[in-house]
C-alpha atoms as a PDB file:
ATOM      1  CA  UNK A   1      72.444   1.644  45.855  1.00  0.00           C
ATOM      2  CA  UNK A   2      73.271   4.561  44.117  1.00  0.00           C
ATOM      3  CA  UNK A   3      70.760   6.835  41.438  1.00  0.00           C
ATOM      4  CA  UNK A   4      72.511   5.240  38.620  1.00  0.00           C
ATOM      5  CA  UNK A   5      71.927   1.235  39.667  1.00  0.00           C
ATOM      6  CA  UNK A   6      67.999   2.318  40.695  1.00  0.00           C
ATOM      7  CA  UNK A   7      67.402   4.003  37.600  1.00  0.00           C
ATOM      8  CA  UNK A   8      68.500   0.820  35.567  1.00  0.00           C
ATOM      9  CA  UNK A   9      66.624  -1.354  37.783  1.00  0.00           C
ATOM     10  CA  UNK A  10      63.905   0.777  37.140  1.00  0.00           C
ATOM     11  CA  UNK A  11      63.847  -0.062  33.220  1.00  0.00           C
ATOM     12  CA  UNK A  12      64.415  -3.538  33.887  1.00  0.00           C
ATOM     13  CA  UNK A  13      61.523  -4.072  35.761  1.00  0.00           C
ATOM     14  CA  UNK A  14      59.412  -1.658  33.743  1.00  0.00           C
ATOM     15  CA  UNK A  15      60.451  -3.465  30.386  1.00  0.00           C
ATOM     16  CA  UNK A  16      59.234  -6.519  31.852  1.00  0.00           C
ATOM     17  CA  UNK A  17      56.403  -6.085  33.535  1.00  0.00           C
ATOM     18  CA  UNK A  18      55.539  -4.492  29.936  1.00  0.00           C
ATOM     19  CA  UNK A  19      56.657  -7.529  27.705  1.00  0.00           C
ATOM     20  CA  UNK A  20      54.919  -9.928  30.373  1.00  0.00           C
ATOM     21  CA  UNK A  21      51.670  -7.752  29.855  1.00  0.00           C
ATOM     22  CA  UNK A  22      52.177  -8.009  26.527  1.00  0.00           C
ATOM     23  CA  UNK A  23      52.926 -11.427  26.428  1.00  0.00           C
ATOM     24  CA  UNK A  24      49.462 -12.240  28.364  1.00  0.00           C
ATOM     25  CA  UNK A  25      47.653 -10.398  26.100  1.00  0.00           C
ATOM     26  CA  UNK A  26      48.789 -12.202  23.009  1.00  0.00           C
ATOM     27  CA  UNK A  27      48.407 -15.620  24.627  1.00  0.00           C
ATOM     28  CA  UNK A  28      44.975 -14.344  25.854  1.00  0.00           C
ATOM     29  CA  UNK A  29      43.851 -12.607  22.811  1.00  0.00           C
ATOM     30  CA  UNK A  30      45.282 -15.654  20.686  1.00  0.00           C
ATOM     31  CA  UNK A  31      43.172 -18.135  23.031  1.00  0.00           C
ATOM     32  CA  UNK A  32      40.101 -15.801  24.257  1.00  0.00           C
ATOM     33  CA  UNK A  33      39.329 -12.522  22.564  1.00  0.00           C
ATOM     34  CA  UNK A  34      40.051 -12.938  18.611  1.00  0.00           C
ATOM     35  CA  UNK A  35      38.568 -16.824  18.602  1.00  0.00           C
ATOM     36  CA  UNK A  36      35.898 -15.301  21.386  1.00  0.00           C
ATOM     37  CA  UNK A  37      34.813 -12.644  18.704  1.00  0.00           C
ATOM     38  CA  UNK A  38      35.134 -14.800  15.397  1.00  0.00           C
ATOM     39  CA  UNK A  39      32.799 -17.194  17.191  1.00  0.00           C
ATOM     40  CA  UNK A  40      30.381 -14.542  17.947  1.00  0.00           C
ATOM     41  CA  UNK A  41      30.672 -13.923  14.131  1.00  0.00           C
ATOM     42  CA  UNK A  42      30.412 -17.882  13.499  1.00  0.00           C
ATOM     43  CA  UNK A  43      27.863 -17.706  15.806  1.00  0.00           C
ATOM     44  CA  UNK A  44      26.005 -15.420  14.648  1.00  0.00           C
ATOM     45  CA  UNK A  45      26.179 -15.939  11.014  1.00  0.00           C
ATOM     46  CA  UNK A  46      25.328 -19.595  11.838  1.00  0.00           C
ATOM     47  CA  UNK A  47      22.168 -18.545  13.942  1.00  0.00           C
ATOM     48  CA  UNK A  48      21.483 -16.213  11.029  1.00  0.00           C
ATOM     49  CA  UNK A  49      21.753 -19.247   8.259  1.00  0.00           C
ATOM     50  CA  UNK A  50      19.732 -21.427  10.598  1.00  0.00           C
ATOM     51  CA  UNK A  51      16.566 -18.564  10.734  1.00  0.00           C
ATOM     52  CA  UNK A  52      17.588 -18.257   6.557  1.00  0.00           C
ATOM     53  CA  UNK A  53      16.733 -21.969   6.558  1.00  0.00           C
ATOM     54  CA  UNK A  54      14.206 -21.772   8.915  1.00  0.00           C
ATOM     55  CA  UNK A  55      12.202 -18.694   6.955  1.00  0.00           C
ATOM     56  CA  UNK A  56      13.053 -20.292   3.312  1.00  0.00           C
ATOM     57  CA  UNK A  57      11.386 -23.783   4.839  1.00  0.00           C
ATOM     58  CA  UNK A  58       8.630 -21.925   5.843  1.00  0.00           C
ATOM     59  CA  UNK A  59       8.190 -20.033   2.797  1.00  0.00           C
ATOM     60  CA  UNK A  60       8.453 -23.180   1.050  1.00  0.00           C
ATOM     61  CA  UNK A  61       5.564 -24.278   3.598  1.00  0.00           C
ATOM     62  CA  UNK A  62       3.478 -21.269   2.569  1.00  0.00           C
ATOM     63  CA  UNK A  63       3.818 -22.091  -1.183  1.00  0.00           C
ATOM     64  CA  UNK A  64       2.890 -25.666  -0.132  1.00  0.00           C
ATOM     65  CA  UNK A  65       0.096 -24.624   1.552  1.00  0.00           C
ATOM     66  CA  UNK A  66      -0.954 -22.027  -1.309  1.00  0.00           C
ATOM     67  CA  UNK A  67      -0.353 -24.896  -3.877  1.00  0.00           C
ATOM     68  CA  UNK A  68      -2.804 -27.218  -1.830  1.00  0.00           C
ATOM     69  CA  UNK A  69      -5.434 -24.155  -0.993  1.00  0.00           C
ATOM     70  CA  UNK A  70      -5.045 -23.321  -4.312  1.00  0.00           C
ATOM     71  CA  UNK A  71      -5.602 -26.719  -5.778  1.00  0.00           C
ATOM     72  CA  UNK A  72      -8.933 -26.861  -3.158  1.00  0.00           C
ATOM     73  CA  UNK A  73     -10.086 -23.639  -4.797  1.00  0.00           C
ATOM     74  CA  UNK A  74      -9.920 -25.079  -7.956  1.00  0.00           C
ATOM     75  CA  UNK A  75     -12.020 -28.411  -6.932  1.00  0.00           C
ATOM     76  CA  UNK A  76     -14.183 -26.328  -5.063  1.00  0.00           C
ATOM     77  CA  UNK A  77     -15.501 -24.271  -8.082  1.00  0.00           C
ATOM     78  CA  UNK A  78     -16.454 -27.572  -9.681  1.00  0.00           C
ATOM     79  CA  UNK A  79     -19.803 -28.729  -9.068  1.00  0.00           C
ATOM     80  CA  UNK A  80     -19.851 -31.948  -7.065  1.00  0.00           C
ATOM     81  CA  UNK A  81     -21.748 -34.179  -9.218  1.00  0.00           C
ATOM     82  CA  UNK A  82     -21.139 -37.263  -7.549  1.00  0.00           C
ATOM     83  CA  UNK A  83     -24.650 -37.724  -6.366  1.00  0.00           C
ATOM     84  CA  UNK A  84     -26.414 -36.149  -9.569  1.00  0.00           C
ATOM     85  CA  UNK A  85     -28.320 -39.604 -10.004  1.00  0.00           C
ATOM     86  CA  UNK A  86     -30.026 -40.416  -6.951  1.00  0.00           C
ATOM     87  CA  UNK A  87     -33.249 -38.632  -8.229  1.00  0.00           C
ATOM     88  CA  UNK A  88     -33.390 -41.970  -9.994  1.00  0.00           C
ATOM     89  CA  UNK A  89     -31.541 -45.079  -7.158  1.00  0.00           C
ATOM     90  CA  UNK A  90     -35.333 -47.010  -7.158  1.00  0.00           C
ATOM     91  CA  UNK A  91     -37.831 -49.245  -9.386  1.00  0.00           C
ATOM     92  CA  UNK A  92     -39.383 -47.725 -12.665  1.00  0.00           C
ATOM     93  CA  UNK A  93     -42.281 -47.979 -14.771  1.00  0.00           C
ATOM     94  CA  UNK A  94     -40.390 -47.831 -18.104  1.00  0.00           C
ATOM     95  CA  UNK A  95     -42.777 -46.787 -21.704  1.00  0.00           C
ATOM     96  CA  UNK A  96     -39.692 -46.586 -24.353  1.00  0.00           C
ATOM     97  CA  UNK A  97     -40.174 -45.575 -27.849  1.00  0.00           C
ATOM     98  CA  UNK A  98     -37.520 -46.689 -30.186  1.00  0.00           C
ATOM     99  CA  UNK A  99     -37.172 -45.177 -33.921  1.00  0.00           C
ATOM    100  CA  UNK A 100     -36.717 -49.113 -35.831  1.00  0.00           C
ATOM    101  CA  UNK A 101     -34.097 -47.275 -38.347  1.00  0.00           C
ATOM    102  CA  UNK A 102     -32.192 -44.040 -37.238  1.00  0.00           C
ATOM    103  CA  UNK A 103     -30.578 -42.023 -39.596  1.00  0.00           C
ATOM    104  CA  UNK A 104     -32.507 -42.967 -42.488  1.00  0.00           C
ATOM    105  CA  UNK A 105     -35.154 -41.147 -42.502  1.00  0.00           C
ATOM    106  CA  UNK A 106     -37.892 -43.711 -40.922  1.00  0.00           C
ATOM    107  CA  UNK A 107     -41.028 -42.522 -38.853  1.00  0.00           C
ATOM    108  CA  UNK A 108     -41.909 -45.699 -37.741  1.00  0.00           C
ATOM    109  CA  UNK A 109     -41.536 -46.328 -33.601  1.00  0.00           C
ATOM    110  CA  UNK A 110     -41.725 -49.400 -32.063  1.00  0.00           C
ATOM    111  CA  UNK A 111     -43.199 -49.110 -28.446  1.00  0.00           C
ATOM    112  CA  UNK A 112     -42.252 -50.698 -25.122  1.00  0.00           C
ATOM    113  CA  UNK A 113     -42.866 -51.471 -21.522  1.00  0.00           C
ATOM    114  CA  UNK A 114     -41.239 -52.761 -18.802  1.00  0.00           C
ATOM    115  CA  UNK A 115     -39.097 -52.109 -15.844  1.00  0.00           C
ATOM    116  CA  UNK A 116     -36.515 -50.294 -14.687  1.00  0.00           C
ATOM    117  CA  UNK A 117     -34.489 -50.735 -11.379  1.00  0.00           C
ATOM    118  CA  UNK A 118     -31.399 -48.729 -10.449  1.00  0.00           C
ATOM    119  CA  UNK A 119     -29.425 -49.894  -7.615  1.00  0.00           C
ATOM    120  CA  UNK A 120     -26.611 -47.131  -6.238  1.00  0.00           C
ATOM    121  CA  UNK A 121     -22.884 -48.373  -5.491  1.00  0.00           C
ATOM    122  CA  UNK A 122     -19.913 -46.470  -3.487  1.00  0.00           C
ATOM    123  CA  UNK A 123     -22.051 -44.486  -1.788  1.00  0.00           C
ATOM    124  CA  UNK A 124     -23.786 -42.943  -5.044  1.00  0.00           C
ATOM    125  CA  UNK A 125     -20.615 -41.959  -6.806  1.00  0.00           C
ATOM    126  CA  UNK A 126     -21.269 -45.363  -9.388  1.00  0.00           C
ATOM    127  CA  UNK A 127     -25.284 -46.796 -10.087  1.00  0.00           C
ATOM    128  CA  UNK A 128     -26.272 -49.657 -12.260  1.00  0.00           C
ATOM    129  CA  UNK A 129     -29.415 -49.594 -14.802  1.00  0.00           C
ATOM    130  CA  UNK A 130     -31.139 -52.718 -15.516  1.00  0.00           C
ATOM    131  CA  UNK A 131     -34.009 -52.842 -18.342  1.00  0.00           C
ATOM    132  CA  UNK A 132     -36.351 -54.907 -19.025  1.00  0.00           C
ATOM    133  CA  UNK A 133     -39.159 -54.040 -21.615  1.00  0.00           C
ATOM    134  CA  UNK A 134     -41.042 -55.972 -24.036  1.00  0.00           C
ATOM    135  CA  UNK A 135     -42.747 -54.620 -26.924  1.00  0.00           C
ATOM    136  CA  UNK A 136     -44.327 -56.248 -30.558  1.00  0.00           C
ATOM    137  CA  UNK A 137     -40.562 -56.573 -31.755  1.00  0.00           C
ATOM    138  CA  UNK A 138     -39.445 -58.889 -28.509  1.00  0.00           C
ATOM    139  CA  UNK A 139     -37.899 -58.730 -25.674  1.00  0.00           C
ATOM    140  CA  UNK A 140     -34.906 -55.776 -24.366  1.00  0.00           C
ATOM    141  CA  UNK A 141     -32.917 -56.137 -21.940  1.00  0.00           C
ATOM    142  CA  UNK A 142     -30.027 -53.627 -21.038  1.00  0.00           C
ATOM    143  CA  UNK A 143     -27.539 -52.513 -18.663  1.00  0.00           C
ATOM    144  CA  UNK A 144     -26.031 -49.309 -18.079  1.00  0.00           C
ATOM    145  CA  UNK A 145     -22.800 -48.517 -15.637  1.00  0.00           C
ATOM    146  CA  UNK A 146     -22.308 -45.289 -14.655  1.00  0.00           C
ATOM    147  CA  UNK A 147     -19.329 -44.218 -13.061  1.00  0.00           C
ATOM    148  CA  UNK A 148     -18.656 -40.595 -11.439  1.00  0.00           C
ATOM    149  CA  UNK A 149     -15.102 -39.074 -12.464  1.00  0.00           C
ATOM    150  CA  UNK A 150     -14.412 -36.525  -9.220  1.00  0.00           C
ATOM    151  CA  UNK A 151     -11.787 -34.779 -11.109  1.00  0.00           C
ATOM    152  CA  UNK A 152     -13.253 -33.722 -14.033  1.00  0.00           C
ATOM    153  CA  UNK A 153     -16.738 -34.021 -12.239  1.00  0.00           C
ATOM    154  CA  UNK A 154     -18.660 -35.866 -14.984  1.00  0.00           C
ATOM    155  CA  UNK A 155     -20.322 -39.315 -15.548  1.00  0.00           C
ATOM    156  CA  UNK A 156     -19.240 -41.559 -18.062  1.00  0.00           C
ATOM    157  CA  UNK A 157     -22.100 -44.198 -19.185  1.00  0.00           C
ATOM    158  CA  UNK A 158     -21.392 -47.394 -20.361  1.00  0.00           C
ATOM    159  CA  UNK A 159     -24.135 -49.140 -21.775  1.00  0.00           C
ATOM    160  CA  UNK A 160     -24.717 -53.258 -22.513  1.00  0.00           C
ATOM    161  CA  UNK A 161     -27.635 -55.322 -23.641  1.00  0.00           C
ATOM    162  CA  UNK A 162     -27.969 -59.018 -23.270  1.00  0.00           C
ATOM    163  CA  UNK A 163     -27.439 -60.389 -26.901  1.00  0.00           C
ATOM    164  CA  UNK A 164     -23.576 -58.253 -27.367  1.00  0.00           C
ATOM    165  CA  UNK A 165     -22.063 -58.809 -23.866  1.00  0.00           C
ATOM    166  CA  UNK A 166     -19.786 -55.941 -23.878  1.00  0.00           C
ATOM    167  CA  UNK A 167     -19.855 -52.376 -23.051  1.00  0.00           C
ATOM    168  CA  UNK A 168     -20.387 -49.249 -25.684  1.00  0.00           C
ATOM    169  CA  UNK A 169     -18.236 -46.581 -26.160  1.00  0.00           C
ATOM    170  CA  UNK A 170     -18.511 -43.855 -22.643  1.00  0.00           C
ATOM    171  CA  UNK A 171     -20.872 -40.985 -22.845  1.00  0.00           C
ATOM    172  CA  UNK A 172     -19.334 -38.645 -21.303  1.00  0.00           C
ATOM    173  CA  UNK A 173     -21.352 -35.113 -19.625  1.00  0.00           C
ATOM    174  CA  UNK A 174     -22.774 -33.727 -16.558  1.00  0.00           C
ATOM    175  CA  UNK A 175     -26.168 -32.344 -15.442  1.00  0.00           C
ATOM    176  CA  UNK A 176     -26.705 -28.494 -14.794  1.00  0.00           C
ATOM    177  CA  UNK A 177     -29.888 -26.467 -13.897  1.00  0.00           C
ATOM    178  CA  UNK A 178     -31.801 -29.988 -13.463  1.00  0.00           C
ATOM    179  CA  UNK A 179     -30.434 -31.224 -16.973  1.00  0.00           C
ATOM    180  CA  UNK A 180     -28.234 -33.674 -17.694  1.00  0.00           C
ATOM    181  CA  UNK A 181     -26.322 -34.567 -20.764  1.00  0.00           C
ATOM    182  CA  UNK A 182     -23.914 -36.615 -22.192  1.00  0.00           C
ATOM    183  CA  UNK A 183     -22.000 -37.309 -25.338  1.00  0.00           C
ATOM    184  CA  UNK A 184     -19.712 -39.711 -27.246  1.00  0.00           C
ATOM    185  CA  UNK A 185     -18.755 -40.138 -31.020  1.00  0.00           C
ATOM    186  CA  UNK A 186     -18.939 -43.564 -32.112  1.00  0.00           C
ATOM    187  CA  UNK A 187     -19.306 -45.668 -35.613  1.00  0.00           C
ATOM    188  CA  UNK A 188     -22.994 -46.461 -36.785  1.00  0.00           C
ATOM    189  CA  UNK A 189     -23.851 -48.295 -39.807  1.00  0.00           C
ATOM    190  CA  UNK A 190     -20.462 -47.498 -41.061  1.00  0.00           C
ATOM    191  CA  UNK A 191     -20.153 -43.961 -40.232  1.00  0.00           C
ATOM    192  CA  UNK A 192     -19.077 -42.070 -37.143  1.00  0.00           C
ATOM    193  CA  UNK A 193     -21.586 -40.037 -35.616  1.00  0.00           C
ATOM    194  CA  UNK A 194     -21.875 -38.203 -32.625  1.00  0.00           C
ATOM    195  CA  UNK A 195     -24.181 -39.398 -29.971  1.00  0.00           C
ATOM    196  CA  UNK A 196     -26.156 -37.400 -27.206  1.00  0.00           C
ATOM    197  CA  UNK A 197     -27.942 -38.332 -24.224  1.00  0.00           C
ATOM    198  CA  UNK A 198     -30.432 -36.346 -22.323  1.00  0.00           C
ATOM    199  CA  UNK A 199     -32.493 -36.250 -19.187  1.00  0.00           C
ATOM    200  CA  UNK A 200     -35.114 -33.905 -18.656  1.00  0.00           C
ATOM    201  CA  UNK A 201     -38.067 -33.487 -16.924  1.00  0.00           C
ATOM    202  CA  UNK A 202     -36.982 -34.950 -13.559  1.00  0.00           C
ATOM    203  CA  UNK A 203     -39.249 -34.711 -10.334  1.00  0.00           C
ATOM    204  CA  UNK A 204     -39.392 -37.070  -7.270  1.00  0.00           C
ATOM    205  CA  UNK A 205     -41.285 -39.653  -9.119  1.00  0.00           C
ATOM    206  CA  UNK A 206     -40.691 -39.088 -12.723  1.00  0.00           C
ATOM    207  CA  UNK A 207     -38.508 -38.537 -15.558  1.00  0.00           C
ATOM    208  CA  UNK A 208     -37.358 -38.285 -19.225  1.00  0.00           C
ATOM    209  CA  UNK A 209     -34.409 -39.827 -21.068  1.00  0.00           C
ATOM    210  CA  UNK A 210     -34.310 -39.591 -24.762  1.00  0.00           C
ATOM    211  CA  UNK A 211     -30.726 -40.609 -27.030  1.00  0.00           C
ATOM    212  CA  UNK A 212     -30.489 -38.904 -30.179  1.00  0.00           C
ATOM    213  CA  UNK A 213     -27.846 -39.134 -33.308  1.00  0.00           C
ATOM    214  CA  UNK A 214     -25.951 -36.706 -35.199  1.00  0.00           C
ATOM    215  CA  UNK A 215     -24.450 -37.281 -38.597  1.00  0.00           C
ATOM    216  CA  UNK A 216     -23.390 -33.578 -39.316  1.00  0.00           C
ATOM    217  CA  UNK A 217     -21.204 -32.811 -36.752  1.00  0.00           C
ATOM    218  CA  UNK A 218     -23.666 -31.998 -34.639  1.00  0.00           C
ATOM    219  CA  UNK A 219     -25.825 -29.288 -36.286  1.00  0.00           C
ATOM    220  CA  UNK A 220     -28.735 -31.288 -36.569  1.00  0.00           C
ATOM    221  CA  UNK A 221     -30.159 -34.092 -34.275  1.00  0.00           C
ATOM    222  CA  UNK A 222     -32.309 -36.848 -35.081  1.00  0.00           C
ATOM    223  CA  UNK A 223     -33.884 -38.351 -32.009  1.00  0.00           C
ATOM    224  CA  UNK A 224     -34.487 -42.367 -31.840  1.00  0.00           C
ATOM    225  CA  UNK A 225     -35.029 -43.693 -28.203  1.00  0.00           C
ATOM    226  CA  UNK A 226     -37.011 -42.490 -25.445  1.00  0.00           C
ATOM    227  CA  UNK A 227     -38.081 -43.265 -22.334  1.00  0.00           C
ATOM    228  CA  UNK A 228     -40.390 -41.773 -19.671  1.00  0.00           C
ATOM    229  CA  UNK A 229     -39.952 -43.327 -15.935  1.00  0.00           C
ATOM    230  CA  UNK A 230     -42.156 -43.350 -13.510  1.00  0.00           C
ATOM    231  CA  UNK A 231     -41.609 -44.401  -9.816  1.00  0.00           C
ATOM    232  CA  UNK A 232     -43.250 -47.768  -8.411  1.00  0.00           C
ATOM    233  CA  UNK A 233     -42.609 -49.078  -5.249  1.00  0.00           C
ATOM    234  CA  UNK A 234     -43.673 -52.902  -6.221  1.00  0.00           C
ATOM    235  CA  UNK A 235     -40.569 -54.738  -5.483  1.00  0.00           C
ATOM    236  CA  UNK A 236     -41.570 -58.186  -6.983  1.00  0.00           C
ATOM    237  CA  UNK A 237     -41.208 -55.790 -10.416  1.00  0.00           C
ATOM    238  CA  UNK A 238     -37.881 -55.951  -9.866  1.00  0.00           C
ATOM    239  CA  UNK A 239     -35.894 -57.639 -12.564  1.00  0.00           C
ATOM    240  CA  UNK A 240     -34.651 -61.260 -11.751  1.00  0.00           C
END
C-alpha cells in the first residue's frame, strides 16, 4: 500500500474513532451525566425543601410550644383559688344578725341562731351551705352553691332559701391576704343596687361573713346581715 492509500486510511479511521467517541459521549451524557447532575440538583433542592419543611414544622412546633408555655405562664400567675373555702368544709355554730329593713335607714336587728354545715364537692373546687337559724321573727333556712371558675379563678355564689326555690343573682370575687369578697348588682325594692359579700376574720375554728348594700354606686355601704361561725364537731347538729 502506498503513502497515499495509508494516509487516507489514516483519516478514515481517525474520523471515526472520533465521531464514535463522540457519539458515546452524547448517548452517555444524554443518559448519565446531564440527568446524573440535574438529579443531584433535584436531589438536592428536594433534600433542601424537605429540611425547609422539616425546620418551618419545627418552628411551627416551637411557636406551639411557646403558645402553650405561654398560655401556662399566664394561668400560673393566677392564684389558684380552687380550694379558698375549705377553712370552712364542717358544722357551724351560726349567731346571724339581720338589719329587718335595709336601705331605709332602720337600726333595728333581728337576731339568730342556728346551724351551719358545709359539705365540699369535686374535690373542693364546688361546696354547698345549708342554714338553719331561728330567731323571734321565725324560722331561716338557706342554701348557698358555690362554684370555683379555674379560668378566671373566682367563686361565683348562688344563694336560695326555702320559701323562693330558686337561685339569686352570682356574686362574683375571690379571697386575697385571708379576705374574701364578692360582688353582684341586682334589683332591691325596685332599684338596682350593688351587693357585696365579705369574709373576714377566719381562723381554724372561726369566722365572719357580713353582706352589705350599696345604693350609690358603691361609695357608701350599708351593712344588713352578719354572721359569726364557730366550729362544732356535734354531728346530730347537722341539718336534716
Amino acid at each position: 500500500m502506498n503513502l497515499a492509500k495509508c494516509t487516507e486510511l489514516g483519516h478514515l479511521l481517525c474520523r471515526r474513532s472520533r465521531d464514535y467517541i463522540l457519539s458515546c459521549a452524547l448517548v452517555c451524557g444524554l443518559l448519565g451525566a446531564w440527568p446524573s447532575h440535574l438529579f443531584a440538583q433535584n436531589s438536592h433542592t428536594t433534600k433542601t425543601a424537605s429540611q425547609q419543611a422539616v425546620r418551618d414544622g419545627q418552628h411551627d412546633f416551637d411557636f406551639s410550644l411557646r403558645g402553650q408555655a405561654a398560655g401556662q405562664d399566664i394561668d400560673s400567675k393566677g392564684h389558684d383559688g380552687s380550694h379558698d373555702f375549705d377553712f370552712e368544709i364542717g358544722t357551724w355554730k351560726t349567731h346571724l344578725s339581720r338589719l329587718q329593713h335595709p336601705l331605709t335607714g332602720s337600726k333595728t336587728w333581728i337576731e339568730y341562731d342556728g346551724i351551719s354545715v358545709v359539705r365540699k364537692i369535686w374535690d373542693g373546687r364546688a361546696n354547698m351551705v345549708e342554714l338553719e337559724v331561728d330567731g323571734p321573727t321565725g324560722h331561716v333556712e338557706g342554701l348557698n352553691l358555690r362554684l370555683y371558675h379555674p379560668q378566671s379563678h373566682q367563686w361565683s355564689l348562688n344563694f336560695a332559701n326555702v320559701k323562693g326555690g330558686t337561685l339569686s343573682v352570682p356574686t362574683v370575687g375571690e379571697f386575697k391576704n385571708g379576705r374574701g369578697e364578692f360582688y353582684d348588682q341586682e334589683e332591691f325594692n325596685g332599684r338596682m343596687i350593688l351587693v357585696r359579700n365579705v369574709w373576714m376574720d377566719i381562723t381554724a375554728n372561726s369566722c365572719r361573713f357580713e353582706q352589705a348594700f350599696s345604693e350609690d354606686g358603691g361609695k357608701t355601704w350599708e351593712t344588713n346581715w352578719i354572721a359569726v361561725d364557730t366550729r362544732v364537731n356535734d354531728e346530730a347538729q347537722k341539718p336534716r
